[in-house]
Protein backbone atom coordinates (compact mmCIF):
# COMPACT_ATOMS: atom_id res chain seq x y z
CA UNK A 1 0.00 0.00 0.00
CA UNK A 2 1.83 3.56 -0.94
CA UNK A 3 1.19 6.37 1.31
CA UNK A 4 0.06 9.15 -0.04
CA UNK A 5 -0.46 11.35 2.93
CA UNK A 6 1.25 15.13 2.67
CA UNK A 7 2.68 15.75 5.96
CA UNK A 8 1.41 19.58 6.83
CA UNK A 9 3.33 22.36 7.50
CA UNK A 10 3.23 21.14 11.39
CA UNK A 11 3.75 17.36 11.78
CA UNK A 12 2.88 17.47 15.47
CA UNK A 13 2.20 20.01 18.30
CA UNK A 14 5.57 20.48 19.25
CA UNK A 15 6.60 21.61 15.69
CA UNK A 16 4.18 24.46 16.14
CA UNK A 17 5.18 25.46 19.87
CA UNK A 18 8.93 25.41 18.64
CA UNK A 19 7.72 28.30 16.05
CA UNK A 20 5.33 29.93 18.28
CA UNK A 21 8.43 30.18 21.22
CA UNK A 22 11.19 31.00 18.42
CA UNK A 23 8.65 34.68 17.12
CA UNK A 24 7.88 35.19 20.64
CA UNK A 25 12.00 35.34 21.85
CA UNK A 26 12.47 37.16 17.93
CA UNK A 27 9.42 40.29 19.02
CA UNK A 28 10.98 40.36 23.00
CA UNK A 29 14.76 40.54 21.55
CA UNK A 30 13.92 43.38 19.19
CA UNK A 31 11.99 47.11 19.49
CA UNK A 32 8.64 45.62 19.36
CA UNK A 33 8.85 43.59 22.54
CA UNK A 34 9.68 47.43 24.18
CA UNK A 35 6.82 49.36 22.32
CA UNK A 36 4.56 51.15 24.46
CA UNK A 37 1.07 51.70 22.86
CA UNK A 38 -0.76 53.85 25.27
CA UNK A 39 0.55 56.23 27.53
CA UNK A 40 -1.26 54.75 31.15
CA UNK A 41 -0.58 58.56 32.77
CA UNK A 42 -3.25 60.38 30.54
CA UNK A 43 -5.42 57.44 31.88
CA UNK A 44 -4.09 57.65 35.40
CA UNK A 45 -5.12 61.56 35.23
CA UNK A 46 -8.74 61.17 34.03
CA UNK A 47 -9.48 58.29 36.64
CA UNK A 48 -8.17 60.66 39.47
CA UNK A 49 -10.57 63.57 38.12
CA UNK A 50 -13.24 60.77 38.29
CA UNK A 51 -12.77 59.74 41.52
CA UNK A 52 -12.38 63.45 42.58
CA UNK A 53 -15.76 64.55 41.34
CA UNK A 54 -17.35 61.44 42.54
């Protein structure tokens, strides 16, 4: 019997954890893993006004 089965781009779980865990170390090693998307203070300064008035 010939086996005609493709093996997929993951052959097994551990495959895809190995590639998940080798992006994840690539983003924290480089600027991304340090970008800041929101500034927390402007947050931080409305949430004190609310508790202020409230």
């Amino acid at each position: 019997r010939r086996r005609t089965r493709v093996v997929g781009t993951f052959p097994d779980g551990k495959s895809a954890l190995m590639l998940v865990c080798a992006r994840l170390r690539h983003v924290a090693g480089t600027q991304w893993g340090n970008k800041k998307y929101m500034n927390m203070k402007h947050l931080e300064a409305v949430m004190d006004d609310a508790f202020i008035a409230g």
